[in-house]
PDB file of N, CA and C in Angstrom:
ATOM      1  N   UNK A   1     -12.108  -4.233   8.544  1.00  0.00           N
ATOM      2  CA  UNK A   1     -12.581  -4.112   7.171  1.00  0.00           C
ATOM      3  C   UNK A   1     -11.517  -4.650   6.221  1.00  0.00           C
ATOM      4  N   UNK A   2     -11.996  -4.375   4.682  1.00  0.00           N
ATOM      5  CA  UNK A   2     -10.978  -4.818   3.313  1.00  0.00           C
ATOM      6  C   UNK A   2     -10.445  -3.582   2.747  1.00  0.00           C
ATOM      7  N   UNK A   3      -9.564  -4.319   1.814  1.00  0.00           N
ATOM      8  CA  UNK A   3      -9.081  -2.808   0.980  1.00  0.00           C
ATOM      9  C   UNK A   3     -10.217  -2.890   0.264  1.00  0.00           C
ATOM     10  N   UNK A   4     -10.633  -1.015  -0.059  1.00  0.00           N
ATOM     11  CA  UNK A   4     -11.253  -0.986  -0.834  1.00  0.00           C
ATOM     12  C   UNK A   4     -10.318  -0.884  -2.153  1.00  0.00           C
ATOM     13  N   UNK A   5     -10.428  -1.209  -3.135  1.00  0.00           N
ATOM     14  CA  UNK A   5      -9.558  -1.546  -4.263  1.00  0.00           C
ATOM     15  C   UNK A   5      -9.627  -0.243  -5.456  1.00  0.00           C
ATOM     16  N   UNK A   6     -10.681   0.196  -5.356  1.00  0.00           N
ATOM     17  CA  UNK A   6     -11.409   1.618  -5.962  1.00  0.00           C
ATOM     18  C   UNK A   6     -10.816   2.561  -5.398  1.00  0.00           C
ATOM     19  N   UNK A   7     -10.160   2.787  -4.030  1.00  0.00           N
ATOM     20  CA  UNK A   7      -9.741   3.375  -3.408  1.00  0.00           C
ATOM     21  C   UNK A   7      -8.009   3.717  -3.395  1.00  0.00           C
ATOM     22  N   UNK A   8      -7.843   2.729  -4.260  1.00  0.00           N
ATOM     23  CA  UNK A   8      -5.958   2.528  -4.410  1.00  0.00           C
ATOM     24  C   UNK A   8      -5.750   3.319  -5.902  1.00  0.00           C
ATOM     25  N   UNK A   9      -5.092   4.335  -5.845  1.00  0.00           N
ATOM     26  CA  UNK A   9      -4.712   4.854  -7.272  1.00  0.00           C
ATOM     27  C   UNK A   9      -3.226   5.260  -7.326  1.00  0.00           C
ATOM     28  N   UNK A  10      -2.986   4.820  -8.205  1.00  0.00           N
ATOM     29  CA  UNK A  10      -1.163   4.591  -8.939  1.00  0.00           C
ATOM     30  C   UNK A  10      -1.032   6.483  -9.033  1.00  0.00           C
ATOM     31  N   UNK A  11      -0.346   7.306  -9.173  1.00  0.00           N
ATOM     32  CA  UNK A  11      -0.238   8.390  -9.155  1.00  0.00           C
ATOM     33  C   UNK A  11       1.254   8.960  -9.994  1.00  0.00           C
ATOM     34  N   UNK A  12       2.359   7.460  -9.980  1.00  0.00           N
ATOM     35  CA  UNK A  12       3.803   7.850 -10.612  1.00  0.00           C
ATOM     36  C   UNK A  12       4.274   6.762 -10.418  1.00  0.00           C
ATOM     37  N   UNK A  13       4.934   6.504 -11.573  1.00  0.00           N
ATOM     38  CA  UNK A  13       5.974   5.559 -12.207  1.00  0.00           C
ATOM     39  C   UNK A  13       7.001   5.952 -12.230  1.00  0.00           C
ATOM     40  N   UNK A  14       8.354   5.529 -11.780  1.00  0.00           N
ATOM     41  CA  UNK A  14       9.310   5.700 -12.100  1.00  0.00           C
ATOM     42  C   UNK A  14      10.530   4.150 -12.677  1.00  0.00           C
ATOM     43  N   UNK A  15      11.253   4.536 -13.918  1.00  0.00           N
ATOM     44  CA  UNK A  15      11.414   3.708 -14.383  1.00  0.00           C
ATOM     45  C   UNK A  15      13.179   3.822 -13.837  1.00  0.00           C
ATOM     46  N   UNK A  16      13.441   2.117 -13.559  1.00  0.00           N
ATOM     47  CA  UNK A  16      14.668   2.649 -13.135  1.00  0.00           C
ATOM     48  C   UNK A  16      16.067   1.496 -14.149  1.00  0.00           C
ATOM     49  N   UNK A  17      15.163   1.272 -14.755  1.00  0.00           N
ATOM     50  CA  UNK A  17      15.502   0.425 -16.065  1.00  0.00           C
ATOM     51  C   UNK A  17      14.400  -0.374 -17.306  1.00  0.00           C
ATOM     52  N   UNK A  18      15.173  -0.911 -18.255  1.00  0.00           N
ATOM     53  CA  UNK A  18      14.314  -1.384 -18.926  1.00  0.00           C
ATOM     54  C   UNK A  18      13.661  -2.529 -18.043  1.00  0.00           C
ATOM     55  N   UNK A  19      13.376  -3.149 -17.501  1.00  0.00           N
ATOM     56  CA  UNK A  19      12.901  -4.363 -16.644  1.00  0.00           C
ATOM     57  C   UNK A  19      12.410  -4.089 -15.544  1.00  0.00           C
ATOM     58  N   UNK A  20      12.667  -2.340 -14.644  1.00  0.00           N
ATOM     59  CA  UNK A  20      12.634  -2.668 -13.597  1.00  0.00           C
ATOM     60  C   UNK A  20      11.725  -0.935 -13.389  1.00  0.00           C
ATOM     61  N   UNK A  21      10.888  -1.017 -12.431  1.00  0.00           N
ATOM     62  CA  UNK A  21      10.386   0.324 -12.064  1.00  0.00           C
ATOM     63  C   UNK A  21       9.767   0.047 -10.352  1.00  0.00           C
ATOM     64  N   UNK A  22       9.557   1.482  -9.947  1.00  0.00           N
ATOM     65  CA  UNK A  22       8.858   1.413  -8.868  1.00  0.00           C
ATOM     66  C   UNK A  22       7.370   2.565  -9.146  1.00  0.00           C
ATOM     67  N   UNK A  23       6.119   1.720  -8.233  1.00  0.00           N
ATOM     68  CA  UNK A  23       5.204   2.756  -8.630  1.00  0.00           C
ATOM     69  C   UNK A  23       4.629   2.969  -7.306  1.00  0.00           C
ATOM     70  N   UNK A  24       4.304   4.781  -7.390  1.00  0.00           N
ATOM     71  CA  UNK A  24       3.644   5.212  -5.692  1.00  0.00           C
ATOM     72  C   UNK A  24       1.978   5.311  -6.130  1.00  0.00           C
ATOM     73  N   UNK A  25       1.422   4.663  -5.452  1.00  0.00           N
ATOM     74  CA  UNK A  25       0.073   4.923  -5.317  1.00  0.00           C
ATOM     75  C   UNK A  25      -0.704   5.516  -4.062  1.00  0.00           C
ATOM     76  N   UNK A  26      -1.914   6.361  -3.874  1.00  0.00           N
ATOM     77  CA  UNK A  26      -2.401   6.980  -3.083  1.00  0.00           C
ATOM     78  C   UNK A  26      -3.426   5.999  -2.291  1.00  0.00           C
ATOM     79  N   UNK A  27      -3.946   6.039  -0.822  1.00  0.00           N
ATOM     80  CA  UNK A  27      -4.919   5.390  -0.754  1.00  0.00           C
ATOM     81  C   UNK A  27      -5.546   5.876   0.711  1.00  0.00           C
ATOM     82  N   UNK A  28      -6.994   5.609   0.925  1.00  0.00           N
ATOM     83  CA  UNK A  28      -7.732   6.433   1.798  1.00  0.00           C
ATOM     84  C   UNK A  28      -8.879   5.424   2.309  1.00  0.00           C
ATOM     85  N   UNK A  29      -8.749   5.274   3.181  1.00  0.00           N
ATOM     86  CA  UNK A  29      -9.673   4.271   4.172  1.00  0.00           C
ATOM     87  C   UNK A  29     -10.116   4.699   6.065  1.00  0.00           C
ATOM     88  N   UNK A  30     -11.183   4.184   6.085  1.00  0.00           N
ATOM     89  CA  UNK A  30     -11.635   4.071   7.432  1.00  0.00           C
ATOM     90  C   UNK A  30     -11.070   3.515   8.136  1.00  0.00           C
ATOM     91  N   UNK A  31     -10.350   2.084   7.857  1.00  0.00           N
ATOM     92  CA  UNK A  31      -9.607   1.064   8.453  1.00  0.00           C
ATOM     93  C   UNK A  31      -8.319   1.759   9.326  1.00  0.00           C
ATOM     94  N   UNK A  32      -8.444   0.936  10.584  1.00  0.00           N
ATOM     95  CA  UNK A  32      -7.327   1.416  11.487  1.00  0.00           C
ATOM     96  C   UNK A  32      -5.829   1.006  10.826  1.00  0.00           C
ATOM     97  N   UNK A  33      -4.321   2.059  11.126  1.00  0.00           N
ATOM     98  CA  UNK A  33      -3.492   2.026  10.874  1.00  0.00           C
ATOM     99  C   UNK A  33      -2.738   0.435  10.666  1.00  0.00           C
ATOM    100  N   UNK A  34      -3.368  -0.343  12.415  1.00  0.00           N
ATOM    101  CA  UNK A  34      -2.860  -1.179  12.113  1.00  0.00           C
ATOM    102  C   UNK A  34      -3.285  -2.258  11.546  1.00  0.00           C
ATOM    103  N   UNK A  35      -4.417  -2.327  10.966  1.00  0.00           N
ATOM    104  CA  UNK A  35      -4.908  -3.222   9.259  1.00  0.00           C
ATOM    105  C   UNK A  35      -4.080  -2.610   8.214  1.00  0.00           C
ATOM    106  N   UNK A  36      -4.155  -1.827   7.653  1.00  0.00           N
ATOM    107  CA  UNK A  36      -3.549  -1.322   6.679  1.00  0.00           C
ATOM    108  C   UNK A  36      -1.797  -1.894   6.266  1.00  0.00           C
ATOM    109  N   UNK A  37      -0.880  -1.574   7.637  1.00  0.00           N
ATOM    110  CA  UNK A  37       0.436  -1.986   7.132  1.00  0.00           C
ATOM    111  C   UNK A  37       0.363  -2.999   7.874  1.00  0.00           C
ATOM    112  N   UNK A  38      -0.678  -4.301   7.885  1.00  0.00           N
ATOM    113  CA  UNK A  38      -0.575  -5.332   8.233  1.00  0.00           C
ATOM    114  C   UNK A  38       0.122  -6.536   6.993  1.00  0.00           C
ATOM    115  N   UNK A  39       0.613  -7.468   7.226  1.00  0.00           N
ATOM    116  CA  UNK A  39       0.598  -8.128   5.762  1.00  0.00           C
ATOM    117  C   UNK A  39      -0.571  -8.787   5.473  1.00  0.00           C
ATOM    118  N   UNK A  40      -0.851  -8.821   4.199  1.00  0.00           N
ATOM    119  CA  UNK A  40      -2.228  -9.444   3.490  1.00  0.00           C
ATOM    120  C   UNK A  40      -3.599  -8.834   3.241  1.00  0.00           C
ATOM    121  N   UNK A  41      -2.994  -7.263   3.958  1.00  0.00           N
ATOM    122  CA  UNK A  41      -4.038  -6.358   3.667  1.00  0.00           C
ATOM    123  C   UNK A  41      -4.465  -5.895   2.432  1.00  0.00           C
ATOM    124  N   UNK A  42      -3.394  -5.708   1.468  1.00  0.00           N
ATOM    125  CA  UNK A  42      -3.685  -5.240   0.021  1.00  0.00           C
ATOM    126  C   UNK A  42      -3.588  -6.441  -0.897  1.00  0.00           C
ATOM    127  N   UNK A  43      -3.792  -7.907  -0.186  1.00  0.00           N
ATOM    128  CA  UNK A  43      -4.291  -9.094  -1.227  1.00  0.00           C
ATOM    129  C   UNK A  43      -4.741  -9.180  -1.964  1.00  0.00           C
ATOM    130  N   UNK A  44      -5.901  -8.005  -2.285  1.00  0.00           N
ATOM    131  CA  UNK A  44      -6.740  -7.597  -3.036  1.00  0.00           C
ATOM    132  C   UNK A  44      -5.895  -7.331  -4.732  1.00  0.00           C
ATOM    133  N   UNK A  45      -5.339  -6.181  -4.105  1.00  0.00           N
ATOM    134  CA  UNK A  45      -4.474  -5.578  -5.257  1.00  0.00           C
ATOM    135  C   UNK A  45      -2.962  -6.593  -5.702  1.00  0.00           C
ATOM    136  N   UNK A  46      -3.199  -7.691  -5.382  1.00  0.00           N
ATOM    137  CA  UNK A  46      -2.191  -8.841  -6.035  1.00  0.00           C
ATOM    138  C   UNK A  46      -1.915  -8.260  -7.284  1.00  0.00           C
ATOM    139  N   UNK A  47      -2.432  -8.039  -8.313  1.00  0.00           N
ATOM    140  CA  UNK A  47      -1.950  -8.270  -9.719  1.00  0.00           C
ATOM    141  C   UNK A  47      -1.896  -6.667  -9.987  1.00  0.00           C
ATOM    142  N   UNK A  48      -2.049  -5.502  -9.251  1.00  0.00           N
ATOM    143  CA  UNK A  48      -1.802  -4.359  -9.212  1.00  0.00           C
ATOM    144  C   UNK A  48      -0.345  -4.069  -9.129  1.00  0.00           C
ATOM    145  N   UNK A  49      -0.024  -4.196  -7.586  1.00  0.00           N
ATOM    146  CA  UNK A  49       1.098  -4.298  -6.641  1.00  0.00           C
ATOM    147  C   UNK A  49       2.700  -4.801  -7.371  1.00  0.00           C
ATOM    148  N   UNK A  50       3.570  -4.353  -7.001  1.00  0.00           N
ATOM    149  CA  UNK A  50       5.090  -5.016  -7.184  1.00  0.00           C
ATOM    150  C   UNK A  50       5.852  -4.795  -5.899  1.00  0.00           C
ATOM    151  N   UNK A  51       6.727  -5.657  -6.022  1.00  0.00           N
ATOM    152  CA  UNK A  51       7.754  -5.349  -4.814  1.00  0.00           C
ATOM    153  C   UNK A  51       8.402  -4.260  -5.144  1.00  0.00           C
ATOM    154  N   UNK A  52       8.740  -3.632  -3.987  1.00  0.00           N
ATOM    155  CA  UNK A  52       8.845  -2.094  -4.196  1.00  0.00           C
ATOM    156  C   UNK A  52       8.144  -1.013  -4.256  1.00  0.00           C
ATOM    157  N   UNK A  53       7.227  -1.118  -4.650  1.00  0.00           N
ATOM    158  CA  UNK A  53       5.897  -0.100  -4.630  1.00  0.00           C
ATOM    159  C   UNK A  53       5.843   0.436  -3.256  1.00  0.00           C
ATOM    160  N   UNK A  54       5.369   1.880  -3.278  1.00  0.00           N
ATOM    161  CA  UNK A  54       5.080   2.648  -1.982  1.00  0.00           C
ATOM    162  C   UNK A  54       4.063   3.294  -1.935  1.00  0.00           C
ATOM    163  N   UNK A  55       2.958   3.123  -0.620  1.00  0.00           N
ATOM    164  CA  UNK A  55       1.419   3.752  -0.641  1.00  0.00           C
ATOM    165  C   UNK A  55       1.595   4.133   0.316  1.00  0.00           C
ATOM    166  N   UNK A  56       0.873   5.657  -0.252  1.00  0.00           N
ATOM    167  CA  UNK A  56       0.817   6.468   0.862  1.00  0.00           C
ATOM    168  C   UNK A  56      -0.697   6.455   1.552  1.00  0.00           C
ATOM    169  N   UNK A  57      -0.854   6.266   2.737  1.00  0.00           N
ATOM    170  CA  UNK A  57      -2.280   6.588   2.934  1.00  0.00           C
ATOM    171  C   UNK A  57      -3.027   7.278   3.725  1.00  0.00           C
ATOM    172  N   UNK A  58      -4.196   7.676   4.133  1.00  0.00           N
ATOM    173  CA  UNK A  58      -4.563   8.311   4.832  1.00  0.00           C
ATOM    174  C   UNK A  58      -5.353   6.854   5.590  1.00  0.00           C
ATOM    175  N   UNK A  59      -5.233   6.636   6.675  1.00  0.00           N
ATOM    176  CA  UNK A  59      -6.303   6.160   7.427  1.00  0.00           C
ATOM    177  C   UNK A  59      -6.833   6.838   8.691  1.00  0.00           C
ATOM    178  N   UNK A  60      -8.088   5.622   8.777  1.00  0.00           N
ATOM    179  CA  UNK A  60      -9.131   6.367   9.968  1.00  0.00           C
ATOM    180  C   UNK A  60      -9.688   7.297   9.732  1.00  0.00           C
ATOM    181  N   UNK A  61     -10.201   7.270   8.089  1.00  0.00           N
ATOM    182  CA  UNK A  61     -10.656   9.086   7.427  1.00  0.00           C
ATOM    183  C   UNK A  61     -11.683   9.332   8.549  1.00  0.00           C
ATOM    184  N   UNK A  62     -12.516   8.205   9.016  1.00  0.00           N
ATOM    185  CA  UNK A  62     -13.438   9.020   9.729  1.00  0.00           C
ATOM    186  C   UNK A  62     -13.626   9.484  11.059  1.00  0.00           C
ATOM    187  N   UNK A  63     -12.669   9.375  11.460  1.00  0.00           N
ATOM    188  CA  UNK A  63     -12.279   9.733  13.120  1.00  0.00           C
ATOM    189  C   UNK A  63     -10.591  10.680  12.963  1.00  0.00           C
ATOM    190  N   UNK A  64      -9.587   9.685  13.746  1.00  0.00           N
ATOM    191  CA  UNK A  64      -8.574  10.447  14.031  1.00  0.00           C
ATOM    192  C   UNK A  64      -7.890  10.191  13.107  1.00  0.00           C
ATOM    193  N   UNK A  65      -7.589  10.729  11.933  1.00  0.00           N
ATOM    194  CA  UNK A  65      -6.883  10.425  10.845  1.00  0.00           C
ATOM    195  C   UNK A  65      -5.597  10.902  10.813  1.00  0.00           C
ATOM    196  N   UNK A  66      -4.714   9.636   9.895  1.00  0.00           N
ATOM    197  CA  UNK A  66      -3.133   9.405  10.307  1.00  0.00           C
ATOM    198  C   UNK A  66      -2.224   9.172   9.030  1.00  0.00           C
ATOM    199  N   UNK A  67      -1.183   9.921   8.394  1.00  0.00           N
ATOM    200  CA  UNK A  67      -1.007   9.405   7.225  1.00  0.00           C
ATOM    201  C   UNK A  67      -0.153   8.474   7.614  1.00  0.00           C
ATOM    202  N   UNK A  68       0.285   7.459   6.613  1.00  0.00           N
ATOM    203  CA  UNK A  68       0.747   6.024   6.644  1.00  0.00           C
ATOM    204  C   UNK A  68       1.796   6.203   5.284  1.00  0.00           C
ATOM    205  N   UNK A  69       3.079   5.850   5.364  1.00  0.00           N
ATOM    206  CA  UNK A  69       3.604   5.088   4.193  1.00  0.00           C
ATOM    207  C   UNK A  69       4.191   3.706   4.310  1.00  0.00           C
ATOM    208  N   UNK A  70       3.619   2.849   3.214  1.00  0.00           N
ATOM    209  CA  UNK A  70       3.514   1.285   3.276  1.00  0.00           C
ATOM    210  C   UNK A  70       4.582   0.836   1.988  1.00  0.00           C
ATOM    211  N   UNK A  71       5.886   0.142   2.194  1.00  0.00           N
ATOM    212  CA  UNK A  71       6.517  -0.307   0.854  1.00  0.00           C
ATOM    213  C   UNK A  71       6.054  -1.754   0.870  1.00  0.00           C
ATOM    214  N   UNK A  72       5.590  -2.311  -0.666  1.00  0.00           N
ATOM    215  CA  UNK A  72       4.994  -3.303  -0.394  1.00  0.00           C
ATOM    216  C   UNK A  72       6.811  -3.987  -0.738  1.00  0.00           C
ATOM    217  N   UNK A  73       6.612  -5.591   0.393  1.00  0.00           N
ATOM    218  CA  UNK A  73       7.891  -5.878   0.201  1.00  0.00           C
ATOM    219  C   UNK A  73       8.084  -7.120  -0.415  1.00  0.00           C
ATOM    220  N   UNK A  74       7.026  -7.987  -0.616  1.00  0.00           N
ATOM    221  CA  UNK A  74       6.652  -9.378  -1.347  1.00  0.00           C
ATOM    222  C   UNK A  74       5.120  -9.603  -1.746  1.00  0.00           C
ATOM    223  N   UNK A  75       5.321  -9.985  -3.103  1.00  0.00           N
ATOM    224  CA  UNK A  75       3.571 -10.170  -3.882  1.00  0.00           C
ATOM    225  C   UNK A  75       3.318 -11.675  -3.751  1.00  0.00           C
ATOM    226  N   UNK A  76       3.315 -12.648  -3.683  1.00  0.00           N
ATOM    227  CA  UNK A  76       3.833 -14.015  -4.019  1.00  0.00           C
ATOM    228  C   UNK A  76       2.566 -14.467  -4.874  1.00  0.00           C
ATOM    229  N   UNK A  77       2.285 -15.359  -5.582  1.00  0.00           N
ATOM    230  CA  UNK A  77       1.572 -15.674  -6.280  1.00  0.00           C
ATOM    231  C   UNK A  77       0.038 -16.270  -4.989  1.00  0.00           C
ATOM    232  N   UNK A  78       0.878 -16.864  -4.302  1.00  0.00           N
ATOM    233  CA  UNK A  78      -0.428 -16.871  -2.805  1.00  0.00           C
ATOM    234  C   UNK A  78      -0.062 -16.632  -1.637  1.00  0.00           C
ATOM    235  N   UNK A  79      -1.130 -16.784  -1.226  1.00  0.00           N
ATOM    236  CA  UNK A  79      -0.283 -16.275   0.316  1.00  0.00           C
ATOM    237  C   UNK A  79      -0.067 -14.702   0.861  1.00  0.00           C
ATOM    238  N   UNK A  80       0.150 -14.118   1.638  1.00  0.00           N
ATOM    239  CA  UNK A  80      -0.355 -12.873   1.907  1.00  0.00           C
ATOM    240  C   UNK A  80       0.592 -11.735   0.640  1.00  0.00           C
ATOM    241  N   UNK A  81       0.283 -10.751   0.580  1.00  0.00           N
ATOM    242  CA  UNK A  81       1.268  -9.847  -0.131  1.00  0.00           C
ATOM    243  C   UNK A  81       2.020  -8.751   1.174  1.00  0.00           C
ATOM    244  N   UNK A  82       3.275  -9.074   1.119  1.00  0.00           N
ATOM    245  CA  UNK A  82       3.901  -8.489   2.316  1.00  0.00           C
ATOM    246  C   UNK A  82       4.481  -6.941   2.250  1.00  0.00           C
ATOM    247  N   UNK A  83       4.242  -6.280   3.383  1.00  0.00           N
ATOM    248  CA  UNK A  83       4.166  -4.942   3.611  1.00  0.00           C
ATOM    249  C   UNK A  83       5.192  -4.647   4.475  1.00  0.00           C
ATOM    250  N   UNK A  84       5.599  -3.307   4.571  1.00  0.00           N
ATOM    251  CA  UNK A  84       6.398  -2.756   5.631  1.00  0.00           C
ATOM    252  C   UNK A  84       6.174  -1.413   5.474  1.00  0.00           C
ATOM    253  N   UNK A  85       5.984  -1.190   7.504  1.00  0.00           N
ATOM    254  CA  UNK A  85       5.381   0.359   7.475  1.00  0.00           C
ATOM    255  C   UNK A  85       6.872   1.149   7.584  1.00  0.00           C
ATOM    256  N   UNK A  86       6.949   2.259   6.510  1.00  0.00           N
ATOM    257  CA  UNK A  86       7.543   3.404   6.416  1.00  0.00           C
ATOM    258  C   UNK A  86       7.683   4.299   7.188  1.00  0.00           C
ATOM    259  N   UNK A  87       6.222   4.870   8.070  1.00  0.00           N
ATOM    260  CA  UNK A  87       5.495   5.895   8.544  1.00  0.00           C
ATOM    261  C   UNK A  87       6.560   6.429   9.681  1.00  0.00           C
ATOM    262  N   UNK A  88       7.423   8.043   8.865  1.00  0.00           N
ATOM    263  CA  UNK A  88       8.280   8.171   9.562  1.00  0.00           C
ATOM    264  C   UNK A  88       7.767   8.746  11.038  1.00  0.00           C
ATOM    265  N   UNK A  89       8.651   8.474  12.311  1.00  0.00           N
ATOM    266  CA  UNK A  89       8.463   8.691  13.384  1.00  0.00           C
ATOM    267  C   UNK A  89       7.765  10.306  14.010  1.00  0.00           C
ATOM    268  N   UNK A  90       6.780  10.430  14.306  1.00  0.00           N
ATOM    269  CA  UNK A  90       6.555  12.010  14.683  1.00  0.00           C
ATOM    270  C   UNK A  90       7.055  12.835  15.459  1.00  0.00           C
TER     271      UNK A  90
END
């Protein structure tokens, strides 16, 4: 599947200068873990997204569900928007 984009919500800003912030957003999908912290998965949310940003998510709501944290690590104007999974070890 896609991101659902309706599904991505910003939740906190933190400002860590005049120029510069990081923002955590929430997000909840059917899609298996490994779509999600794939790169080019949240392509969608291009003009949302910054480097740095961290989503937390729930996937696989409808089966075996797994939380996920994703720092996004490059937006580029094209080309995939790059991710890295967080999701500390259990």
């Amino acid at each position: 599947m896609a991101l659902n984009i309706k599904s991505l919500s910003r939740f906190h800003e933190t400002h860590i200068s005049a120029n510069s912030h990081i923002c955590w957003f929430k997000y909840a999908t059917n899609d298996a873990k490994a779509e999600v912290v794939a790169d080019g998965y949240f392509n969608k949310a291009r003009t949302t997204l910054q480097e740095g940003d961290i989503i937390e998510a729930v996937v696989d709501a409808d089966g075996t569900q797994a939380f996920v944290v994703v720092r996004v690590d490059a937006v580029p104007a094209t080309g995939d928007v790059e991710t890295e999974d967080l999701t500390p070890a259990a």
